[in-house]
N, C-alpha and C. Protein backbone atom coordinates (compact mmCIF):
# COMPACT_ATOMS: atom_id res chain seq x y z
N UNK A 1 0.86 -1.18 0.00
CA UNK A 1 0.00 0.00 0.00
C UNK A 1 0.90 1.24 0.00
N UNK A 2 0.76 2.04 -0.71
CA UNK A 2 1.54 3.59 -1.00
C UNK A 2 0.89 4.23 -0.40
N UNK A 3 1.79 5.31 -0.14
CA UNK A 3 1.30 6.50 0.96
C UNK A 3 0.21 6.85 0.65
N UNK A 4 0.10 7.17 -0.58
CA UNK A 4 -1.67 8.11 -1.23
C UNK A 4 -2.96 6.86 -0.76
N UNK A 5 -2.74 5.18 -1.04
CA UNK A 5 -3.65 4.85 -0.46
C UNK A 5 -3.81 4.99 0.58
N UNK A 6 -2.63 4.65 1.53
CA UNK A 6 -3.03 5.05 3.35
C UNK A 6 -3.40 6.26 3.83
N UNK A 7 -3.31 7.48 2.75
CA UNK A 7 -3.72 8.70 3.45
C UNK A 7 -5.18 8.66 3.24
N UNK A 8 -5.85 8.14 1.91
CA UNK A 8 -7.18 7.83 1.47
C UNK A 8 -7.79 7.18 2.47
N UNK A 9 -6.91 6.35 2.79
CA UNK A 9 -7.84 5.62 3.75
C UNK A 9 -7.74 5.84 5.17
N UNK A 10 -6.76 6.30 5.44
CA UNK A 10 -7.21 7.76 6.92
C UNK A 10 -8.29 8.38 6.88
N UNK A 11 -8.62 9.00 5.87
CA UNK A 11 -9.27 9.96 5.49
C UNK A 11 -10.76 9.48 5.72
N UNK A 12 -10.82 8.36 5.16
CA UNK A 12 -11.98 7.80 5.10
C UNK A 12 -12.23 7.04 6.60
N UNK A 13 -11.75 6.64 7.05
CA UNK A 13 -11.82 5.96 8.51
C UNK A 13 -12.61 7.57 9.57
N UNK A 14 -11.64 8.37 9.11
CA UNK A 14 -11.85 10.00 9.90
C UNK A 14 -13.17 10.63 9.44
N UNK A 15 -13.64 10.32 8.41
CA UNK A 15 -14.86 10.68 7.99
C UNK A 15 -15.92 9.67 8.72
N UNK A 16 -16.04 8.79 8.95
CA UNK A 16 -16.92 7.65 9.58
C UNK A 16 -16.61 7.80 10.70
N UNK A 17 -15.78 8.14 11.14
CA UNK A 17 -15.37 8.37 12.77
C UNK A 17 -16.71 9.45 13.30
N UNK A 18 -16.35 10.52 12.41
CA UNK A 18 -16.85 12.01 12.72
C UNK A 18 -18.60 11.67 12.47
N UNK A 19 -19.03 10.50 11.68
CA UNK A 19 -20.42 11.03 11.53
C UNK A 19 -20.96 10.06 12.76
N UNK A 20 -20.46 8.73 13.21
CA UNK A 20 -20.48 8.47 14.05
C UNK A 20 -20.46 9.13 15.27
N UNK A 21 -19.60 9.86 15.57
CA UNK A 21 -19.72 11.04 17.07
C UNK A 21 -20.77 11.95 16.63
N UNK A 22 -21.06 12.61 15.51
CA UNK A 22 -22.39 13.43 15.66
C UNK A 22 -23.49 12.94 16.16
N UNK A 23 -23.59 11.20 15.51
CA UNK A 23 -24.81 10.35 15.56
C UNK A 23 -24.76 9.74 17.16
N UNK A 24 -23.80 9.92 17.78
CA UNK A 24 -23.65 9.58 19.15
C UNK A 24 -24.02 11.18 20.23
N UNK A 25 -23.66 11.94 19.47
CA UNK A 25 -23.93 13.29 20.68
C UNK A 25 -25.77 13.72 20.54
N UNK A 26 -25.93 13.21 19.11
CA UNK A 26 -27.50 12.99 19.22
C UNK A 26 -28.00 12.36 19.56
N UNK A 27 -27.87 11.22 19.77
CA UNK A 27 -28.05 9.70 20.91
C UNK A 27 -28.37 10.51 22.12
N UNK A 28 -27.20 10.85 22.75
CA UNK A 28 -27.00 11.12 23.90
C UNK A 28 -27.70 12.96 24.27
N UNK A 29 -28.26 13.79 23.30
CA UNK A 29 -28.79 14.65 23.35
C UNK A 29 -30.62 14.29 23.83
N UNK A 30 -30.69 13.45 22.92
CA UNK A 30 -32.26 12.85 23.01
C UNK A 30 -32.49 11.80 24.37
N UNK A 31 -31.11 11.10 24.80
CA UNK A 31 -31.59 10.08 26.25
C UNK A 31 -32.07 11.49 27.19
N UNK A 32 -31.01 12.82 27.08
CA UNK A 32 -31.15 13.73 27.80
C UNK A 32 -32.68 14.28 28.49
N UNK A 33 -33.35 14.59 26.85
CA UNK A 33 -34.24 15.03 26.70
C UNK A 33 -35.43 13.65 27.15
N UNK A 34 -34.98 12.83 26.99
CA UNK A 34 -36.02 12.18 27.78
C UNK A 34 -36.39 11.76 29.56
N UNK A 35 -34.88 11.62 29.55
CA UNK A 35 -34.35 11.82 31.10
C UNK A 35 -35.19 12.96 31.56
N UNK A 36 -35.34 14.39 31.75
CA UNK A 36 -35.87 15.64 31.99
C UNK A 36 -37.58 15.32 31.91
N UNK A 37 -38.06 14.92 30.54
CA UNK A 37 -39.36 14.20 30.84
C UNK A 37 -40.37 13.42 31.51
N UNK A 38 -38.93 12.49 31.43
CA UNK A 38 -39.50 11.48 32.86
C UNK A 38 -39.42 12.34 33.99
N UNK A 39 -38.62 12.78 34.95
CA UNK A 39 -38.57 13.59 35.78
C UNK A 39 -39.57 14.40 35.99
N UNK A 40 -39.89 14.94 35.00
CA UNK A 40 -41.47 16.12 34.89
C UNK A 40 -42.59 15.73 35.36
N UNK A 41 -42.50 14.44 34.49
CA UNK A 41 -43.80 13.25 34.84
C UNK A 41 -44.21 12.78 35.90
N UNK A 42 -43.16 12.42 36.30
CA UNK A 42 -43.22 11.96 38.04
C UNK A 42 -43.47 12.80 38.81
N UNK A 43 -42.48 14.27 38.99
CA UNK A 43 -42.66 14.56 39.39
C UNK A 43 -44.22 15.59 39.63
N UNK A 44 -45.16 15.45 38.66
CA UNK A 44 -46.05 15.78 38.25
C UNK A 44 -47.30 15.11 38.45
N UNK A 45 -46.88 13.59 38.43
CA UNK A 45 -48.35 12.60 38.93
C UNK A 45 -47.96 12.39 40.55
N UNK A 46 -46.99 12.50 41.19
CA UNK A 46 -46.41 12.14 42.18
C UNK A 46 -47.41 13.59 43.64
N UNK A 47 -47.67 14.68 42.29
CA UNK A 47 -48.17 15.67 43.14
C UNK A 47 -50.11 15.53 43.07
N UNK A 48 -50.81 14.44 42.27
CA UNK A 48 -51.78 14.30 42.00
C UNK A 48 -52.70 13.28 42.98
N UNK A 49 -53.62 13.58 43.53
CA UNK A 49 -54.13 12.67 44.13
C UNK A 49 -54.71 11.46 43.08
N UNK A 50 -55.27 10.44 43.36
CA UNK A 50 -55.91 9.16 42.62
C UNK A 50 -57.24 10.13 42.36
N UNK A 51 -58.31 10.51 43.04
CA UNK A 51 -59.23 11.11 42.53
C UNK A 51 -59.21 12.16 41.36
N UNK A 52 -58.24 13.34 41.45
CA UNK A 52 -57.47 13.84 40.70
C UNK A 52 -57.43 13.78 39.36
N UNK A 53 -56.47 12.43 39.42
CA UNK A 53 -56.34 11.68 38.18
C UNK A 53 -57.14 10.52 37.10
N UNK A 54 -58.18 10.27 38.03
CA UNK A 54 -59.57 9.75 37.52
C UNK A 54 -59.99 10.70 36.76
N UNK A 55 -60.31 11.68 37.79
CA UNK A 55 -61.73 12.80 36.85
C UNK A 55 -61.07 13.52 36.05
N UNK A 56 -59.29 13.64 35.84
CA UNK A 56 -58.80 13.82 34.58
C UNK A 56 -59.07 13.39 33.41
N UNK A 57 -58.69 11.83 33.54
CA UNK A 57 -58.79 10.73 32.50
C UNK A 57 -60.09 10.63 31.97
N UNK A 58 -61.40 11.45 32.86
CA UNK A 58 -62.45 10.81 32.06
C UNK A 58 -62.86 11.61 31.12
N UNK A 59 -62.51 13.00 30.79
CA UNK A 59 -62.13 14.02 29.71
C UNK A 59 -61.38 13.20 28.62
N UNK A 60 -61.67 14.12 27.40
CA UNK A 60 -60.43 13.35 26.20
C UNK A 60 -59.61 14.78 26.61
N UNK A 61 -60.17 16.15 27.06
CA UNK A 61 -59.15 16.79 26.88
C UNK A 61 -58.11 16.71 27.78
N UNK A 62 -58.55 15.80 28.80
CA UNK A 62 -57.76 15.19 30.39
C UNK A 62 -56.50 14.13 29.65
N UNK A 63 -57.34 13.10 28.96
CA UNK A 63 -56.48 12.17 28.73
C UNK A 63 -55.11 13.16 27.55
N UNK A 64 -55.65 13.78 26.63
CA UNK A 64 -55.18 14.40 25.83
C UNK A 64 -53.69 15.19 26.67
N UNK A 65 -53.95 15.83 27.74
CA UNK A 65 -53.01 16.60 28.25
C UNK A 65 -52.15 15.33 29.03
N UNK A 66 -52.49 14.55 30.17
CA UNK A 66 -51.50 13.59 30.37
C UNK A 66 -50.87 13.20 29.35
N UNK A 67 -51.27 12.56 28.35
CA UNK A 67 -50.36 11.83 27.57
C UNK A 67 -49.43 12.74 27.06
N UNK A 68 -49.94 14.46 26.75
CA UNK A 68 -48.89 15.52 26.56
C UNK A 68 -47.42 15.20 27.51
N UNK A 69 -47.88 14.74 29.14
CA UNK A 69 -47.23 15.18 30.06
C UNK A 69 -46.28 13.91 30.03
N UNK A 70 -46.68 12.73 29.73
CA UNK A 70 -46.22 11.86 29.58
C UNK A 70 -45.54 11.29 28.63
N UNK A 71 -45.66 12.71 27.33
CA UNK A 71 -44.98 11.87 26.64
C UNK A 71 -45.24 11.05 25.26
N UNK A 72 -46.15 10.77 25.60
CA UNK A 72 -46.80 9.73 24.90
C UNK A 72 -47.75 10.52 23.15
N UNK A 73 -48.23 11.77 23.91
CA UNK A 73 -48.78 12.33 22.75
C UNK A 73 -48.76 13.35 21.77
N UNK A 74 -47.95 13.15 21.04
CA UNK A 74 -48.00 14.12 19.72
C UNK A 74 -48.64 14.56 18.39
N UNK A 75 -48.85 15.68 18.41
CA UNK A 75 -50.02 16.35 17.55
C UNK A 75 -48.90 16.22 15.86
N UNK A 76 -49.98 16.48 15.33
CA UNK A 76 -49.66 15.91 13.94
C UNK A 76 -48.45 16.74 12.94
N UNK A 77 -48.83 17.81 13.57
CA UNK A 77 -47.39 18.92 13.19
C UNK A 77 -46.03 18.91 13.46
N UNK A 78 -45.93 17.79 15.62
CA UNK A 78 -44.62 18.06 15.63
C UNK A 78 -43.96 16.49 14.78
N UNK A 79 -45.05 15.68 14.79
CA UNK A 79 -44.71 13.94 13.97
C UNK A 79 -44.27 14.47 12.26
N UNK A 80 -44.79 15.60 11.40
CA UNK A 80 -44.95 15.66 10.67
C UNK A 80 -43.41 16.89 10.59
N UNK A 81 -42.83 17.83 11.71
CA UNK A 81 -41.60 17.91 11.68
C UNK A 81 -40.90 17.45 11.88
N UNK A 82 -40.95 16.21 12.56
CA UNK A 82 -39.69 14.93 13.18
C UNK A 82 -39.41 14.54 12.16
N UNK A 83 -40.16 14.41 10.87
CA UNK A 83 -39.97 13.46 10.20
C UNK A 83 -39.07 14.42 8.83
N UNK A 84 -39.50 15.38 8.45
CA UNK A 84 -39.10 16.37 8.16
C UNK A 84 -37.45 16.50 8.24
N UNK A 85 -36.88 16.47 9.66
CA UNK A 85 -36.10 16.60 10.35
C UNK A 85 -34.91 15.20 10.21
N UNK A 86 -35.97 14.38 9.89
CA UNK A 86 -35.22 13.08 10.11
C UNK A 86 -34.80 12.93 8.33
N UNK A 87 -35.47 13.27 7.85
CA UNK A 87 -35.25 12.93 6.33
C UNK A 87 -34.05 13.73 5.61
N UNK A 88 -34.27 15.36 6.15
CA UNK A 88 -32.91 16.33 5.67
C UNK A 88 -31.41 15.34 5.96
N UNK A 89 -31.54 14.87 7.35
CA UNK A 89 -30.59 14.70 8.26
C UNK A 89 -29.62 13.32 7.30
N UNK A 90 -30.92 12.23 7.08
CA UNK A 90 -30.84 11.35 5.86
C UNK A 90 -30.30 11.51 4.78
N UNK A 91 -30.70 12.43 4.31
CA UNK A 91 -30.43 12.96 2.90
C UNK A 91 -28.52 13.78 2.72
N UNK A 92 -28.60 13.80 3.47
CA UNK A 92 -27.17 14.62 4.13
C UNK A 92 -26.15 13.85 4.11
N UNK A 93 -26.16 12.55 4.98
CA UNK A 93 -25.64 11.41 5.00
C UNK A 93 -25.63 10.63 3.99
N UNK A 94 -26.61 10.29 3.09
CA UNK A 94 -26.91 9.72 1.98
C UNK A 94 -25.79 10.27 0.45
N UNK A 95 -26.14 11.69 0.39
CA UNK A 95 -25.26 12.46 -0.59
C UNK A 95 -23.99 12.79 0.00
N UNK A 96 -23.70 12.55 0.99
CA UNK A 96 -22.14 12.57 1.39
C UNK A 96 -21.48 11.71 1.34
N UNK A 97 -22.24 10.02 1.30
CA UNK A 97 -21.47 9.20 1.33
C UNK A 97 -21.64 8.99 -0.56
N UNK A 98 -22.54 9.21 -1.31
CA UNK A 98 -22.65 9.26 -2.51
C UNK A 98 -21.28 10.32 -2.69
N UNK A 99 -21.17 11.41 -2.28
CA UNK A 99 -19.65 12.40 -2.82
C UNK A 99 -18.84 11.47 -2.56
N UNK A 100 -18.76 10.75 -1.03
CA UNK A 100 -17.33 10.33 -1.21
C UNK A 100 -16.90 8.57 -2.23
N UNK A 101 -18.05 8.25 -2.51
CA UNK A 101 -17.70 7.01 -3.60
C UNK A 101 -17.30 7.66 -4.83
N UNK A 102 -18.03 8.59 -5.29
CA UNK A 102 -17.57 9.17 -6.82
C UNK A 102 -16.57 10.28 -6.52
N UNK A 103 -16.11 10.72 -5.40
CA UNK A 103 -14.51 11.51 -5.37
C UNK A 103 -13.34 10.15 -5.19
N UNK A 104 -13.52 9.77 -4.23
CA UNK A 104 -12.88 8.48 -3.68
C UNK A 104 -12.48 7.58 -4.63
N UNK A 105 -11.38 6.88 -4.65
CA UNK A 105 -11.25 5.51 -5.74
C UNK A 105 -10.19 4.44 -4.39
N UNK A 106 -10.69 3.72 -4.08
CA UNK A 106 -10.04 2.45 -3.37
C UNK A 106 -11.11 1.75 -3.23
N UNK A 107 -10.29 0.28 -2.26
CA UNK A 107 -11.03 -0.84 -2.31
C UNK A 107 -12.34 -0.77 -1.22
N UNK A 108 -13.23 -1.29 -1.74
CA UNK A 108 -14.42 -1.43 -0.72
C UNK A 108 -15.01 -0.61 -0.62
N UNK A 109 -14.96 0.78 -1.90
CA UNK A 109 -15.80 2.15 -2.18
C UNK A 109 -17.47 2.14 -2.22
N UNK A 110 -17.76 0.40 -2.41
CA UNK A 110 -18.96 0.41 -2.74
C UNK A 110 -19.88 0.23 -1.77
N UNK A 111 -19.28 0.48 -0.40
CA UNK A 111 -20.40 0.35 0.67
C UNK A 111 -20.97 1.33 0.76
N UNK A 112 -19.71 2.92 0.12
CA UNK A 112 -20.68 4.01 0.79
C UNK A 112 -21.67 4.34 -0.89
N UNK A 113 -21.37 3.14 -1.72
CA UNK A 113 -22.50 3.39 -2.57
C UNK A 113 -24.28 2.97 -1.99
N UNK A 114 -23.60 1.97 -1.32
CA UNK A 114 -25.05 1.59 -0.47
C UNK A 114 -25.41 2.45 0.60
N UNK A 115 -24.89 2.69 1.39
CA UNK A 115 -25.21 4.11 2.34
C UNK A 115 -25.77 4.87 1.78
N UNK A 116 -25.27 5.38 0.49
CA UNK A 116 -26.00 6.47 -0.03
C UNK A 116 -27.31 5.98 -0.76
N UNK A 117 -27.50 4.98 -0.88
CA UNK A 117 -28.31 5.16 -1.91
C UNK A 117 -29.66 4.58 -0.72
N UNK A 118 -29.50 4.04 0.34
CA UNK A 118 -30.22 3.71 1.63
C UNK A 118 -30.58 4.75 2.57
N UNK A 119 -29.94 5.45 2.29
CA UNK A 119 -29.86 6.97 3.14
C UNK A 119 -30.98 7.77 2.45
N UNK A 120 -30.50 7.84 0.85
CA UNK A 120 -31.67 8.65 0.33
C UNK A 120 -33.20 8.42 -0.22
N UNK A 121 -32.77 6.80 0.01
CA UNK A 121 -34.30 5.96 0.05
C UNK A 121 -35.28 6.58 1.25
N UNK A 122 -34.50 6.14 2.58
CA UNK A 122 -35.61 6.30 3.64
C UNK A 122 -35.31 7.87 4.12
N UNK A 123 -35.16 8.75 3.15
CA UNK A 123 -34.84 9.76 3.67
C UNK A 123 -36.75 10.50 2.67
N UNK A 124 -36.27 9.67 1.20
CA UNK A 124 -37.83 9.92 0.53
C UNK A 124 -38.98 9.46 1.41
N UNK A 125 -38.85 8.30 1.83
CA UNK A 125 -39.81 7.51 2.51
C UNK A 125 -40.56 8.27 3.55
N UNK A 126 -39.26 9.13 4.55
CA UNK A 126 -39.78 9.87 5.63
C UNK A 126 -40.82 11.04 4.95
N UNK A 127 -39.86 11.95 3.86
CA UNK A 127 -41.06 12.73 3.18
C UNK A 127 -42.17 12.47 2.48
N UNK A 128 -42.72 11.39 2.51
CA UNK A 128 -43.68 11.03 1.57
C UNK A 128 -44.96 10.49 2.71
N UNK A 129 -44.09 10.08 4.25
CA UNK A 129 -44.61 9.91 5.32
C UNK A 129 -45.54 11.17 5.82
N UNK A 130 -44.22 12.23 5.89
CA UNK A 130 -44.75 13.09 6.18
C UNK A 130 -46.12 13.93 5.48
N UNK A 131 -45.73 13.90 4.32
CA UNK A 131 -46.84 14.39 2.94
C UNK A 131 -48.41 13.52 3.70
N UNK A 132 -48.12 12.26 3.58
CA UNK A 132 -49.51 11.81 4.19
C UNK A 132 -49.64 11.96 5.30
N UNK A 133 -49.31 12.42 6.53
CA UNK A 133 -49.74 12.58 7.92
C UNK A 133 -50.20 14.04 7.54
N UNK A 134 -49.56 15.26 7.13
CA UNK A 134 -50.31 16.23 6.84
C UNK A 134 -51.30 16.28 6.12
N UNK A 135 -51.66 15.47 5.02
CA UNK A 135 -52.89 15.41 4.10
C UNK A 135 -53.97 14.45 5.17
N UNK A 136 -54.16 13.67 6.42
CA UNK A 136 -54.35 12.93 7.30
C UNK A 136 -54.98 14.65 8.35
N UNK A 137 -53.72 14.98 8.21
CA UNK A 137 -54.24 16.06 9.68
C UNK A 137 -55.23 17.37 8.76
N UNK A 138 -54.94 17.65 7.71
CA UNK A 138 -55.98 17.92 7.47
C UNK A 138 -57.54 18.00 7.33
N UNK A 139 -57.78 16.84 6.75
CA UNK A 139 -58.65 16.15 6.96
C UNK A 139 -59.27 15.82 7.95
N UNK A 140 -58.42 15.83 9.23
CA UNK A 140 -59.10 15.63 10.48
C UNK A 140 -59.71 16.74 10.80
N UNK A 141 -58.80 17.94 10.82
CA UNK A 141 -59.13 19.33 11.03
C UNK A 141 -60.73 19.92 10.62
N UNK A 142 -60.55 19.61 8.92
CA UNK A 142 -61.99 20.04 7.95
C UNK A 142 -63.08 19.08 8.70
N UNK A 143 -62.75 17.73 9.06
CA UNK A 143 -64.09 17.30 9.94
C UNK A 143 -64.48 17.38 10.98
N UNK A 144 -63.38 18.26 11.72
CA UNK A 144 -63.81 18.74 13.20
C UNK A 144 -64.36 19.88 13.01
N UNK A 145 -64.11 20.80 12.19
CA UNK A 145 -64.53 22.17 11.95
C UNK A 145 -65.81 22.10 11.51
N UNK A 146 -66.65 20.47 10.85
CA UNK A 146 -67.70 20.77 10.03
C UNK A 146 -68.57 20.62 11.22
């Protein structure tokens, strides 16, 4: 192996390194954010009597807000930006690992042909998700309004 391959392939090890630690500080950004949730929660039913929390639950707008509190329930806008969110993020990864197969020339180039081309699959998938949960929340909307 000549120097130019081993620097290529530094290069490339250092690039997978780096998207790996982003994809890990977001890991570890989101346990965060759930950690703080739970905490809320508890500390939130922990202040509720049982009666309380009955004549909550027997509301939808009762149940509606626990499950807010808990966690559990999301309105169709922020599912319909997660996904949004998740697909750019996809797409990013997808065409980067697509740049580096067609800049790149060494052995085993063709995985990040699959990365990319897997990346920008479920990166469509998420937007096309999203397209129908908003055409979905619409629809819900126009029949609540009628």
């Amino acid at each position: 192996m000549d120097s130019f391959m081993a620097h290529h392939t530094i290069l490339v090890i250092m690039q997978i390194l780096a998207v790996g630690l982003i994809c890990f500080l977001f890991y570890l950004g989101y346990q965060r954010q759930l950690a703080r949730r739970h905490e809320f929660s508890k500390a939130f039913l922990d202040k509720m009597s049982s009666e309380e929390f009955i004549a909550l639950l027997q509301t939808s707008a009762g149940r509606r807000s626990v499950e807010r509190i808990l966690g559990t329930y999301k309105p169709a806008s922020e599912w319909i930006t997660d996904a949004i969110r998740r697909a750019v993020f996809l797409a990013f990864i997808g065409a980067g690992c697509l740049a580096v197969y067609t800049v790149e020339d060494f052995t085993g180039a063709e995985i990040f042909l699959a990365i990319g081309c897997l990346g920008l699959g479920v990166s469509l998938a998420f937007l096309v998700a999203a397209g129908l949960t908003r055409g979905r929340a619409r629809r819900e909307n126009d029949e609540a309004a009628s």
